[in-house]
Protein backbone atom coordinates (compact mmCIF):
# COMPACT_ATOMS: atom_id res chain seq x y z
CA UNK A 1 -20.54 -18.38 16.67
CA UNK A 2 -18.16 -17.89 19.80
CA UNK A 3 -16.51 -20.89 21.35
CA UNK A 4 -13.81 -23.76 20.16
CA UNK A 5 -13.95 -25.61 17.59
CA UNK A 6 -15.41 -29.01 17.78
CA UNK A 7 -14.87 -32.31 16.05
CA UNK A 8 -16.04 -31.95 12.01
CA UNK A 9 -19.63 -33.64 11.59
CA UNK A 10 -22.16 -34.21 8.76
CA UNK A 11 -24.58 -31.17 8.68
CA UNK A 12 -28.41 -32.46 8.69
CA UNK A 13 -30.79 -31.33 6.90
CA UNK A 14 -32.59 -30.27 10.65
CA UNK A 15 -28.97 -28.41 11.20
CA UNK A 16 -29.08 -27.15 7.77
CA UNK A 17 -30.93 -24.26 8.59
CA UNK A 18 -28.50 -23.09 11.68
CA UNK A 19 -26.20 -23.24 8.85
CA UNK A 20 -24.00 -20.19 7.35
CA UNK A 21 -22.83 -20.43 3.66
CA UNK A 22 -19.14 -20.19 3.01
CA UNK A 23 -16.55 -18.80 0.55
CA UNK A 24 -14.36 -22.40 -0.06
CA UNK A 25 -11.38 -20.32 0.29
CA UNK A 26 -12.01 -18.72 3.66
CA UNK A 27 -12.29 -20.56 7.02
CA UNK A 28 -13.71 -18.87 10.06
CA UNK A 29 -11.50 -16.15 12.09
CA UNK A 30 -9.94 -17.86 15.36
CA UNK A 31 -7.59 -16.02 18.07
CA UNK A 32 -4.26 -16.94 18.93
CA UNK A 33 -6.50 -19.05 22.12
CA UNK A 34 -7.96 -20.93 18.92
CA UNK A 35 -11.49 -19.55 19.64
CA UNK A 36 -13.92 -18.69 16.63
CA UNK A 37 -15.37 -15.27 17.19
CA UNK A 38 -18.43 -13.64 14.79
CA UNK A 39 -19.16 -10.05 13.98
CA UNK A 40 -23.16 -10.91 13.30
CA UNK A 41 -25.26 -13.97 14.78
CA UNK A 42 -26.10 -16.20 11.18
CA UNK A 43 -29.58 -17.14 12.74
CA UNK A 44 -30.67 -13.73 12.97
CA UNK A 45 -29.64 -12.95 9.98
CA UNK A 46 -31.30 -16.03 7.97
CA UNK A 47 -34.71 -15.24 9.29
CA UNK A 48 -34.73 -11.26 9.67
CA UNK A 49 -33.54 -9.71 5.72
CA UNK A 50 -33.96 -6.09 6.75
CA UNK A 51 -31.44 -7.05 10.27
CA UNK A 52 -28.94 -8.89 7.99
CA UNK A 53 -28.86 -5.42 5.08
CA UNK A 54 -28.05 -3.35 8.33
CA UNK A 55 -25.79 -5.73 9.73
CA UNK A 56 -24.21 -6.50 6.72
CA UNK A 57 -23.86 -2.44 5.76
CA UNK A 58 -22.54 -1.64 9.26
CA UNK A 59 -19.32 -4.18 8.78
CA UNK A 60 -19.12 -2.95 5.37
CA UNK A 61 -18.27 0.44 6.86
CA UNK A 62 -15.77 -0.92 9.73
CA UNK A 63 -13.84 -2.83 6.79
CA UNK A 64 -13.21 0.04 4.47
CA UNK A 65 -12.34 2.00 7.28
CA UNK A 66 -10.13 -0.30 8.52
CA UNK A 67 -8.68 -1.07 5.30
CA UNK A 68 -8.06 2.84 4.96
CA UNK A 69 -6.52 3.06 8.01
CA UNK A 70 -4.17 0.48 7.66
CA UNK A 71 -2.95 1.96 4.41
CA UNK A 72 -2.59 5.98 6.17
CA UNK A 73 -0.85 4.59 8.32
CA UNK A 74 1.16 2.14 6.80
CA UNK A 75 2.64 4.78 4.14
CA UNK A 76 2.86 7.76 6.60
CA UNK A 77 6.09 7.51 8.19
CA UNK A 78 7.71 6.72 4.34
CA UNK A 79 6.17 9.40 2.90
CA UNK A 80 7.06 11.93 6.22
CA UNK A 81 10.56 10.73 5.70
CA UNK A 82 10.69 11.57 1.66
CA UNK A 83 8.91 14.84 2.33
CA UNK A 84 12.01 15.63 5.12
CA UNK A 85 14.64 14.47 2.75
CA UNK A 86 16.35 18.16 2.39
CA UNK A 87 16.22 18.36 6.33
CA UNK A 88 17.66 15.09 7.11
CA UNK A 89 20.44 15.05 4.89
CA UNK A 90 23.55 17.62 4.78
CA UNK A 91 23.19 20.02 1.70
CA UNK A 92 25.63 18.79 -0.50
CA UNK A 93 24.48 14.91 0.12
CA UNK A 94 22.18 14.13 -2.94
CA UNK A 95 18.78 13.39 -1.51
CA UNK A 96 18.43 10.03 -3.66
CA UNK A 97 20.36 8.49 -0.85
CA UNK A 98 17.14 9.15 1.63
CA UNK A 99 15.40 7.19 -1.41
CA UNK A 100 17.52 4.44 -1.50
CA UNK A 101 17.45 3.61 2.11
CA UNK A 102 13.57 4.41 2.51
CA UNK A 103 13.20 1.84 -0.05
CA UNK A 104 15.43 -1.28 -0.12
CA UNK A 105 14.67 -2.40 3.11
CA UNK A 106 10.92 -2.31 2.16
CA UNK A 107 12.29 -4.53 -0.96
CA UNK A 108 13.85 -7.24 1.46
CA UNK A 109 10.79 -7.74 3.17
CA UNK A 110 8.66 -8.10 -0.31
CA UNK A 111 10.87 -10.31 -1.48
CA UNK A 112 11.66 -12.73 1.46
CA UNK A 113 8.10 -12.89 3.12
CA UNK A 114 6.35 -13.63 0.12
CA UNK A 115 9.00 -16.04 -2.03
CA UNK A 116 11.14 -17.59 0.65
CA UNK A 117 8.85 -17.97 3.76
CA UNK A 118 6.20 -20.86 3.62
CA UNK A 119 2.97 -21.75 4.82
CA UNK A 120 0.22 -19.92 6.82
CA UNK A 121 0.60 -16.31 7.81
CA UNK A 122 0.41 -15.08 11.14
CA UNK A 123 -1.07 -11.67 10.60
CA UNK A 124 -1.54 -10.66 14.13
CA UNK A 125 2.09 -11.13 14.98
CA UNK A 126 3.72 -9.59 11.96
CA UNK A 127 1.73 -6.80 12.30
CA UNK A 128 2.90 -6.43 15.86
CA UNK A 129 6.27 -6.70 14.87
CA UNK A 130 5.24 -3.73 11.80
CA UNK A 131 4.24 -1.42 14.89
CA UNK A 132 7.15 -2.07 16.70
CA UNK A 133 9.96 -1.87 13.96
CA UNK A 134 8.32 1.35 12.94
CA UNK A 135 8.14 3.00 16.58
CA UNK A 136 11.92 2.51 17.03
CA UNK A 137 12.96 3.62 13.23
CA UNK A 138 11.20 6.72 14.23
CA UNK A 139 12.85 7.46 17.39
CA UNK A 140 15.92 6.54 16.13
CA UNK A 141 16.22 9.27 13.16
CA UNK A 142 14.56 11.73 15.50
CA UNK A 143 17.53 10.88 18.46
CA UNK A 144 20.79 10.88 16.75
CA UNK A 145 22.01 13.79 14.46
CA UNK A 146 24.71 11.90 12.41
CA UNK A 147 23.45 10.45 8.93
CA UNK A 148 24.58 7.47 9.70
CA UNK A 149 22.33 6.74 12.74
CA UNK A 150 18.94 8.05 10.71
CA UNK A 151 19.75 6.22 8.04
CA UNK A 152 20.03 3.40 10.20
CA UNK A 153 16.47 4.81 11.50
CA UNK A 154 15.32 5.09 8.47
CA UNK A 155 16.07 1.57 6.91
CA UNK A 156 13.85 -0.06 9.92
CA UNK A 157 11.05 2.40 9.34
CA UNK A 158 10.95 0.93 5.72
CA UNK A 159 11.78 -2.86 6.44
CA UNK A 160 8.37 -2.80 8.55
CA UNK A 161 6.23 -0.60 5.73
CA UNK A 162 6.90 -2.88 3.00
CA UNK A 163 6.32 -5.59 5.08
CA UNK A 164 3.42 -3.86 6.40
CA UNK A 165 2.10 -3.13 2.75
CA UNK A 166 2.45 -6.92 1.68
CA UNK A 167 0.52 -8.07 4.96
CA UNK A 168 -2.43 -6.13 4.29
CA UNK A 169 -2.91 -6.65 0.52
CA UNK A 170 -2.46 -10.40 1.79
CA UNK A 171 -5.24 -10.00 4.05
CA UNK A 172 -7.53 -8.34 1.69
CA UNK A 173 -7.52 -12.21 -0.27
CA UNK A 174 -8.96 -13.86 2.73
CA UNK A 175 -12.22 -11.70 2.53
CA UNK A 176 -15.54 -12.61 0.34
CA UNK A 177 -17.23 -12.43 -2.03
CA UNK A 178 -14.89 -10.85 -4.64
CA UNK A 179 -16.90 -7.11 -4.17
CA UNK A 180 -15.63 -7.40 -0.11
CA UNK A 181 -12.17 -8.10 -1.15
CA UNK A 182 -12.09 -5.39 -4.19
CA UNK A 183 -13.57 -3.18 -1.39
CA UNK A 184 -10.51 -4.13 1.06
CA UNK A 185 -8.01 -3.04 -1.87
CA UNK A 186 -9.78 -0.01 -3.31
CA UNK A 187 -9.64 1.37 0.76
CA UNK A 188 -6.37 0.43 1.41
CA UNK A 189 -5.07 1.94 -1.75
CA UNK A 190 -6.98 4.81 -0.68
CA UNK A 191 -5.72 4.82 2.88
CA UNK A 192 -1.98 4.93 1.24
CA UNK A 193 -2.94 7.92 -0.98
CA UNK A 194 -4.60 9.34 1.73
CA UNK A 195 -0.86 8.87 3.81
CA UNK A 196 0.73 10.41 0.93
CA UNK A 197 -1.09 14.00 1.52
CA UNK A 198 -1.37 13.71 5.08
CA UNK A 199 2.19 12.71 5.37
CA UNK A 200 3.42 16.19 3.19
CA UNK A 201 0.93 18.18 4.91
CA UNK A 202 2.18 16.91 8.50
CA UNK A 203 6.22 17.54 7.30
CA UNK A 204 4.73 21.24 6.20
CA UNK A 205 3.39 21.95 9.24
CA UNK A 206 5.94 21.06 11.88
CA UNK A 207 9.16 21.10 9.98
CA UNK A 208 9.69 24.51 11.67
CA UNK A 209 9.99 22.40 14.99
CA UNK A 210 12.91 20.48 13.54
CA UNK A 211 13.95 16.75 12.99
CA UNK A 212 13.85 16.28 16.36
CA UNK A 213 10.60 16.76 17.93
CA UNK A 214 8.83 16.61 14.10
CA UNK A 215 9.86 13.14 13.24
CA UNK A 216 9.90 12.24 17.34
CA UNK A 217 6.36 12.78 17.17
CA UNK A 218 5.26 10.84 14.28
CA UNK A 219 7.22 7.62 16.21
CA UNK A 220 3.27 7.12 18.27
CA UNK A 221 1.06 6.73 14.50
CA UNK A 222 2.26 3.49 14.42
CA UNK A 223 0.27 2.39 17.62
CA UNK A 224 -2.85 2.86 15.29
CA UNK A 225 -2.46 -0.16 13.37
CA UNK A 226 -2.68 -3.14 15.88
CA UNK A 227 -5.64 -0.89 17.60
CA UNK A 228 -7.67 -0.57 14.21
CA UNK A 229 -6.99 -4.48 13.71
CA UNK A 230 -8.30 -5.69 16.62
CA UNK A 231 -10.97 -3.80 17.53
CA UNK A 232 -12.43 -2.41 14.80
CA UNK A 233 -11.56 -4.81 11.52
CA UNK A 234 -14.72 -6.92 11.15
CA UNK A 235 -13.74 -10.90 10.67
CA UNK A 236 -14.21 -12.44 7.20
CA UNK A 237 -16.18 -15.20 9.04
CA UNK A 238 -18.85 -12.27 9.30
CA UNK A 239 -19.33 -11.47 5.75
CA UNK A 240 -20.02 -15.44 5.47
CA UNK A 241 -23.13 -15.37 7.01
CA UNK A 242 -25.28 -13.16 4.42
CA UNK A 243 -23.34 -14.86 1.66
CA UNK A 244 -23.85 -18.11 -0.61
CA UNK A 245 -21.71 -18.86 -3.27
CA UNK A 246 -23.20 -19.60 -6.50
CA UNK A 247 -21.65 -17.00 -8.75
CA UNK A 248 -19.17 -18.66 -11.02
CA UNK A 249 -17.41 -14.94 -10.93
CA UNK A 250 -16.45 -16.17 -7.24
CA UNK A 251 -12.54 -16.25 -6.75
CA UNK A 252 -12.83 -19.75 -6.55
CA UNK A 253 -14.28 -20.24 -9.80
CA UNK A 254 -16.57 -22.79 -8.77
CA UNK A 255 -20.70 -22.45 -8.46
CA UNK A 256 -22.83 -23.67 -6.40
CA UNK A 257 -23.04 -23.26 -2.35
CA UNK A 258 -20.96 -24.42 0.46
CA UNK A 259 -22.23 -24.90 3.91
CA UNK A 260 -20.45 -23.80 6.99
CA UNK A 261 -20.13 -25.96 9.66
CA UNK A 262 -17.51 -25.80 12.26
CA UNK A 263 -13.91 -27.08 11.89
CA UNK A 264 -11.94 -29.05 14.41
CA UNK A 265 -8.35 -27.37 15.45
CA UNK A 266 -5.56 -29.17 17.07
CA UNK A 267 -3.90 -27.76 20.21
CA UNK A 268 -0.88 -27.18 17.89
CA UNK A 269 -2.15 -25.21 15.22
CA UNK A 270 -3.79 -23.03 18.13
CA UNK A 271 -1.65 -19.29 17.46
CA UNK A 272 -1.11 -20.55 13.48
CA UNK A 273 -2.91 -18.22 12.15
CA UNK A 274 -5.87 -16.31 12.43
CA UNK A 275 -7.78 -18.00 9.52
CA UNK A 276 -7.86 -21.96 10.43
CA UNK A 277 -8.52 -24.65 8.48
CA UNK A 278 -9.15 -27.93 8.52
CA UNK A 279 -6.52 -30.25 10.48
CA UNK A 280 -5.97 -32.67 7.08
CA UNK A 281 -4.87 -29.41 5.23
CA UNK A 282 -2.37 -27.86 8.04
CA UNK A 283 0.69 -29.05 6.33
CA UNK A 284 -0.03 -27.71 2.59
CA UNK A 285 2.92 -25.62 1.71
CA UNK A 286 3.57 -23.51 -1.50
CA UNK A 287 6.80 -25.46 -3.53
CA UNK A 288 9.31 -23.22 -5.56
CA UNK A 289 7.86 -24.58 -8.66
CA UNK A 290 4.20 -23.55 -7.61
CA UNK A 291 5.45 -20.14 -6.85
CA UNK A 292 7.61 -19.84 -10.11
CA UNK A 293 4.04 -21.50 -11.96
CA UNK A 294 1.71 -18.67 -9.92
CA UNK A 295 4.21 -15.93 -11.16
CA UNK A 296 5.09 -16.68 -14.95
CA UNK A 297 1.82 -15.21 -16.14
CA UNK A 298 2.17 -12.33 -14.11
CA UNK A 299 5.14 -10.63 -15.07
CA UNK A 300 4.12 -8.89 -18.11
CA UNK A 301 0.51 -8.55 -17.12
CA UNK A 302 1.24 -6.89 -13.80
CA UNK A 303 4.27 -6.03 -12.83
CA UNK A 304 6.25 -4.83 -15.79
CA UNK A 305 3.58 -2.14 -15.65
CA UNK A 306 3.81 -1.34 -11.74
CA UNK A 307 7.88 -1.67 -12.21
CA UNK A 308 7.85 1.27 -15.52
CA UNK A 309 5.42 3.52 -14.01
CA UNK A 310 7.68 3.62 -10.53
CA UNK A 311 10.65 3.96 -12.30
CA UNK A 312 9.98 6.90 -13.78
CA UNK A 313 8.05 8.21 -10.87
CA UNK A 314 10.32 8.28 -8.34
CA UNK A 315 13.26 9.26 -11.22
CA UNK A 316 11.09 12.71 -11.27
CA UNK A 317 10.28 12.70 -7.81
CA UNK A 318 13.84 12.42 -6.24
CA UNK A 319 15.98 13.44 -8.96
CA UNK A 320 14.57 16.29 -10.96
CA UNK A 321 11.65 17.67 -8.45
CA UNK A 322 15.23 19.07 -6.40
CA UNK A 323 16.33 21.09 -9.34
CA UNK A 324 12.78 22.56 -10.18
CA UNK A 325 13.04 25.38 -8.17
CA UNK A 326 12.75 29.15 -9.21
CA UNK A 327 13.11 32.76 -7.98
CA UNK A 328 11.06 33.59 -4.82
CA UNK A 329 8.23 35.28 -5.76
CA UNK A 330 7.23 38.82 -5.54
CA UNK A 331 3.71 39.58 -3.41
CA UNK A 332 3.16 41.83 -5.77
CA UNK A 333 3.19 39.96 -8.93
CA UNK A 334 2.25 36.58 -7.46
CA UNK A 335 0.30 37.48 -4.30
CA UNK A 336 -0.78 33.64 -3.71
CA UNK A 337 2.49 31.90 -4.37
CA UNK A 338 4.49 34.30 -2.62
CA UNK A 339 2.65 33.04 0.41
CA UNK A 340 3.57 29.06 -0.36
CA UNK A 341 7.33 30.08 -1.38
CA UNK A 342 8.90 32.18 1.45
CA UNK A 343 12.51 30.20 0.31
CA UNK A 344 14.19 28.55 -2.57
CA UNK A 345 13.71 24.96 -0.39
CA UNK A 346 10.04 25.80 0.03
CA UNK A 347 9.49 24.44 -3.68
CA UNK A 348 10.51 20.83 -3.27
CA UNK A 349 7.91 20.24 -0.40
CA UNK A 350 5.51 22.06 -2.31
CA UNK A 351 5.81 19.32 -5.55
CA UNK A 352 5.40 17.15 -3.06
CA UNK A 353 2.58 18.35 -1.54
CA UNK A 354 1.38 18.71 -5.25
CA UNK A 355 2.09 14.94 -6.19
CA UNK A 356 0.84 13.30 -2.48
CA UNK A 357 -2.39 15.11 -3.29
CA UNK A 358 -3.07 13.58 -6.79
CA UNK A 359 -1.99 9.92 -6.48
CA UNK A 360 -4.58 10.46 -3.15
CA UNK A 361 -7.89 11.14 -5.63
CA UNK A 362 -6.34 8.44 -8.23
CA UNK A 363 -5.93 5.87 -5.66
CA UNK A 364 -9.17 6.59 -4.49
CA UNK A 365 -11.02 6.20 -8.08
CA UNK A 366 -12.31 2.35 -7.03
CA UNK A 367 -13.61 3.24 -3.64
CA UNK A 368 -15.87 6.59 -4.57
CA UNK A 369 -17.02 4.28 -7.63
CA UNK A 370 -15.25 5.06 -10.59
CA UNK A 371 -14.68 1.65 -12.67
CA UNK A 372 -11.28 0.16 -12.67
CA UNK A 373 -9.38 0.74 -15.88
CA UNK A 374 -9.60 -2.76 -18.40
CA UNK A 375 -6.81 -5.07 -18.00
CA UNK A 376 -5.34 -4.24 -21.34
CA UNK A 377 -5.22 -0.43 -20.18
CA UNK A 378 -2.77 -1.36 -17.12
CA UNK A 379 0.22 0.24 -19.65
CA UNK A 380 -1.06 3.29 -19.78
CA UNK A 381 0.10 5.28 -17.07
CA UNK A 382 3.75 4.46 -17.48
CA UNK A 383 3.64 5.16 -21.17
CA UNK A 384 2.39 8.47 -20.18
CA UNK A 385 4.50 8.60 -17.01
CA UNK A 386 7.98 8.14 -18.85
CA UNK A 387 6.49 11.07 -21.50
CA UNK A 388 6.27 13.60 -17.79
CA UNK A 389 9.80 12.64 -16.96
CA UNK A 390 11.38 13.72 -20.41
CA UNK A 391 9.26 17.31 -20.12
CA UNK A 392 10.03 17.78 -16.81
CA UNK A 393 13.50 16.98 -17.61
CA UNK A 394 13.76 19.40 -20.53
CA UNK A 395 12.12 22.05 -18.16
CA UNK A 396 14.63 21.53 -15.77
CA UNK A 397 17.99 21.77 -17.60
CA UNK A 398 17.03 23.64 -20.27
CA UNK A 399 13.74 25.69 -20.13
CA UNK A 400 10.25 26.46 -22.08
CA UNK A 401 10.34 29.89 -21.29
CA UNK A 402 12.48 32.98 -20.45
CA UNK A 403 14.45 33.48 -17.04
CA UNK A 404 11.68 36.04 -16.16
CA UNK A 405 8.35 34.02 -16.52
CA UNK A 406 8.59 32.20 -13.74
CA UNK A 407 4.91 31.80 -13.60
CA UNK A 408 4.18 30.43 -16.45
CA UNK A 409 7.48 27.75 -15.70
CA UNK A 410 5.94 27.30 -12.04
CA UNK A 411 2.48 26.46 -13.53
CA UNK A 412 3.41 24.31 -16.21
CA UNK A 413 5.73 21.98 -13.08
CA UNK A 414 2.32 22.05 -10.99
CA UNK A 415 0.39 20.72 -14.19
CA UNK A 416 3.46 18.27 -14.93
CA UNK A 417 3.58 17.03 -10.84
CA UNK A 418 -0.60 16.75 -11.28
CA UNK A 419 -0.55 14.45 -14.10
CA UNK A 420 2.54 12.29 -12.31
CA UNK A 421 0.34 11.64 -9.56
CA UNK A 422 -2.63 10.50 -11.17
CA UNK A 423 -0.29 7.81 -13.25
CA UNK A 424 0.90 6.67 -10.13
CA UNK A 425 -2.42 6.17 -8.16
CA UNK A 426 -3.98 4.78 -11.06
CA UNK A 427 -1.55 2.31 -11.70
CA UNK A 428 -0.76 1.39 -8.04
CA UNK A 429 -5.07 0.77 -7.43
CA UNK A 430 -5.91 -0.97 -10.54
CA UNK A 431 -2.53 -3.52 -10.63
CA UNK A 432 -3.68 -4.58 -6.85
CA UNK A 433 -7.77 -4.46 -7.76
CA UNK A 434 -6.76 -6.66 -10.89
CA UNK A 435 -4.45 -9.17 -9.14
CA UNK A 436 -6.84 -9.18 -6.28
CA UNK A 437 -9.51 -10.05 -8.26
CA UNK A 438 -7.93 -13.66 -10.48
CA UNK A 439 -9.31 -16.59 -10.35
CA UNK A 440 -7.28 -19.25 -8.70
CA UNK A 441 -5.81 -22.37 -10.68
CA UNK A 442 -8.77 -24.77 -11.32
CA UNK A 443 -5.93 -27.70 -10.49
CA UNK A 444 -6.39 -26.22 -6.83
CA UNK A 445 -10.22 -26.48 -6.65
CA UNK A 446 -10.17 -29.08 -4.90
CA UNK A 447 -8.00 -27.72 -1.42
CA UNK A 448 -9.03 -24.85 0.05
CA UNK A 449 -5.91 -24.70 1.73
CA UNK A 450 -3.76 -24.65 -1.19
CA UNK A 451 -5.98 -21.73 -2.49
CA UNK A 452 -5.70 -19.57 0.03
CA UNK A 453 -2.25 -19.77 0.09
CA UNK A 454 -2.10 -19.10 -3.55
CA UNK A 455 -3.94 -15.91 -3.70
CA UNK A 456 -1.60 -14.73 -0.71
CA UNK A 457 1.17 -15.46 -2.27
CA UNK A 458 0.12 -13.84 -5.73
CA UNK A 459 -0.92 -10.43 -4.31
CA UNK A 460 2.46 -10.13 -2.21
CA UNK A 461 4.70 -11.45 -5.06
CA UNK A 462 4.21 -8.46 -7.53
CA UNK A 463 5.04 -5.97 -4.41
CA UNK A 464 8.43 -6.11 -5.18
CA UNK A 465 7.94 -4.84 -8.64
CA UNK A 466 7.39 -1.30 -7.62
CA UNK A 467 10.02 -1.44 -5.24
CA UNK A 468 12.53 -2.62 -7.73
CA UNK A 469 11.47 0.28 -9.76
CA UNK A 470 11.98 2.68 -6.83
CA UNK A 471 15.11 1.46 -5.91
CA UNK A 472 16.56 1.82 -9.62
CA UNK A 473 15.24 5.28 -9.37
CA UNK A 474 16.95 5.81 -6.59
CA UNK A 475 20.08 5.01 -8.03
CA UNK A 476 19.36 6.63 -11.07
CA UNK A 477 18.18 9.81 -9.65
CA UNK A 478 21.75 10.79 -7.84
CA UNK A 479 23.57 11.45 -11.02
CA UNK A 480 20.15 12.75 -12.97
CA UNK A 481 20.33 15.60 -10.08
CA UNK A 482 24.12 16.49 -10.31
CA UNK A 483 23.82 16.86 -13.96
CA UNK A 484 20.53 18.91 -13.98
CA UNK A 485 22.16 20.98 -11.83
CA UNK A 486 25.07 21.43 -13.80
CA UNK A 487 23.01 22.27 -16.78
CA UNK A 488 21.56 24.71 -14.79
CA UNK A 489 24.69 26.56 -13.83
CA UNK A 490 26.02 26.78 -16.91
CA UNK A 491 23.16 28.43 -18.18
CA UNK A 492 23.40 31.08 -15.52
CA UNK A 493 20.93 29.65 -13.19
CA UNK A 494 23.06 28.95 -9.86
CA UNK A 495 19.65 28.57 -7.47
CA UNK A 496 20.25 24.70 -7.50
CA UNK A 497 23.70 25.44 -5.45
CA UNK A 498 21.52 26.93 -2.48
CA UNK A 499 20.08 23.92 -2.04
């Protein structure tokens, strides 16, 4: 299946057979030079079964690896920058501020892509653009030593993962059948929790180098992103050729099958995009009232949840994870954690360390096979999110136990952090499996086009949900700290004012 496109033509029934079916919503892969390229050979695999499993199995693998990729390295910088927060910021400047500028960039770019941008994407380009952005962010916070300048650094770091983050949950939607796409999300999601631990275990490691050459060094993971996408993510023409549509469960919602035949491509929609489509659908474009329609239902059903549970996430994680900290420990009464803890700082890295690891296995729940939580379950873990931050708030500014337990204080926080995590994750994997996984409008059966576009643009419009929530934490999370710590000191605990 390599080679241009050529005029559109009646299959045969002789041709029939040389055939590949086709997903009504996806259109073969073509380059920027408008040429169709194939992972598999669809001859082969029609008359050889036991070549197409292997085949088929092989891709499988290169997709979920790509998708997990994409998502470590996507989230890796952001989550490097959050876990660097006390080194990048002078000690009396409330670390919230890190939050606020790691995040409303990334909120731009949800917003504006998505909702005021029309038309086909250009995913090869923007993720380009990603790598770039990123690269420079990087260098910049690792160059300059005033806060300005890294939070300058910072912001383009964050403009380019959000935008990033949108892209590939976008490109999971051109993928099928619905089990390939729900793969694409469950390994992305995974790849982000995945960036979450690696990203607090890299800051752990070399933050004894210093901003400099610690953050200078993460300015090259970028590079991995346009590598992974064009060598080693398969096409979604090549999970057409094993596949016939006649499952009404389909994200098209229609039965039956759909043969593939080639599809003829105008010099200038050559570069469009790299999922063409026929030349009487090039000019479909998304209206503000088919957005607003494509949204209503999805406000309460999707992103109220994603918005509560990163609210309160993010209120914990940047505004009362600062003021959990406690005596160092002795070696000889806590032999283990006197080994983690050298320094009153060493805790905050350590929560997060603690959180990064959990969202990680609860992001990962879909891809090692654990069922996705029911629809009507989605509120679930920001009920019990927003019950973490009022404990963890109490154990902050007031205490569950006496000045001298610290052990049983730090273990209860590590228990506390746990459960956050796994809240997030859950909630983050399931919203995204869910969304990715709705049928499209049955008014829109009838143009491909119009579908695709519509499952792109409901995937990216709930990003901006959990940003929104994130960014109110921020806010919220600069006066939360200042208080908690002024709880703390007048109870006689003045370790907060080290910080």
């Amino acid at each position: 299946m390599r080679g241009r496109r050529t005029r559109d033509t009646a299959v045969t029934p002789a041709a029939h057979t040389e055939s590949i079916s086709m997903h009504p919503i996806i259109s073969t892969h073509s380059l920027d030079d408008g040429t169709l390229t194939s992972d598999v050979n669809p001859t082969t695999l029609l008359h050889n079964p036991e070549a197409s499993e292997k085949s088929q199995n092989k891709l499988t693998k290169r997709l979920s690896v790509s998708f997990f990729i994409f998502g470590l390295i996507n989230n890796v910088l952001y989550v490097i920058i959050l876990s660097a927060a006390l080194d990048l910021v002078p000690p009396s400047t409330p670390k919230g501020i890190i939050l606020f500028c790691n995040i409303a960039p990334a909120l731009t770019a949800k917003v504006a892509w998505p909702y005021i941008l029309k038309g086909r994407i250009r995913y090869a380009k923007r993720l380009l653009g990603c790598c770039l952005l990123s690269t420079l962010g990087m260098i910049v916070v690792a160059s300059f030593d005033s806060l300005f300048m890294r939070l300058v650094g910072i912001s383009f770091a964050s403009f380019s993962s959000g935008l990033g983050e949108l892209t590939f949950l976008q490109l999971s939607t051109t993928y099928a059948p619905p089990s390939i796409a729900g793969r694409c999300v469950s390994y992305f999601a995974s790849g982000t929790g995945a960036a979450g631990l690696f990203g607090a275990l890299v800051w752990w490691e070399v933050r004894s180098l210093g901003v400099r050459i610690g953050v200078g060094m993460s300015s090259v993971l970028p590079l991995v992103i346009p590598l992974s996408y064009l060598f080693l993510l398969p096409k979604p023409s090549a999970f057409l050729a094993s596949h016939t549509i006649d499952d009404p469960s389909s994200p098209t919602g229609m039965g039956g099958s759909m043969t593939y035949t080639s599809l003829p491509m105008a010099e200038d929609e050559i570069g469009e995009e790299e999922g063409a489509l026929p030349r009487s659908k090039k000019g479909v474009v998304l209206s503000a009232n088919d957005k607003w329609r494509l949204v209503r239902p999805l406000l309460l059903r999707y992103m109220l949840p994603l918005f509560s549970v990163y609210l309160f996430e993010y209120t914990i994680n940047q505004g009362i994870a600062p003021t959990l900290i406690y005596p160092v420990p002795s070696p000889d009464q806590y032999p283990l954690l006197s080994k983690l803890i050298n320094n009153i700082r060493d805790y905050y890295p350590l929560w997060q360390l603690i959180y990064q690891a959990t969202v990680f296995l609860s992001r990962s729940t879909i891809s090692i096979g654990i069922p996705p939580l029911p629809r009507r379950l989605l509120p679930l873990p920001s009920i019990v999110q927003a019950g973490i931050l009022l404990t963890v708030a109490f154990e902050s500014g007031v205490g569950f136990y006496p000045a001298e337990a610290e052990g049983l204080s730090i273990a209860t926080v590590f228990l506390l952090i746990s459960l956050e995590g796994i809240c997030g994750g859950l909630a983050y994997v399931n919203v995204y499996y869910h969304i990715n996984q709705e049928k499209p409008d049955p008014a829109s059966a009838h143009d491909p086009e119009k579908i695709k576009q519509e499952r792109e643009f409901q995937i990216g419009s709930i990003g901006f949900s959990d940003s929104i929530g994130i960014l109110l934490a921020s806010i919220l999370s600069v006066p939360v700290e200042v208080e908690l710590c002024r709880t703390q000191i007048h109870r006689g605990k003045t370790l907060c004012m080290g910080l």
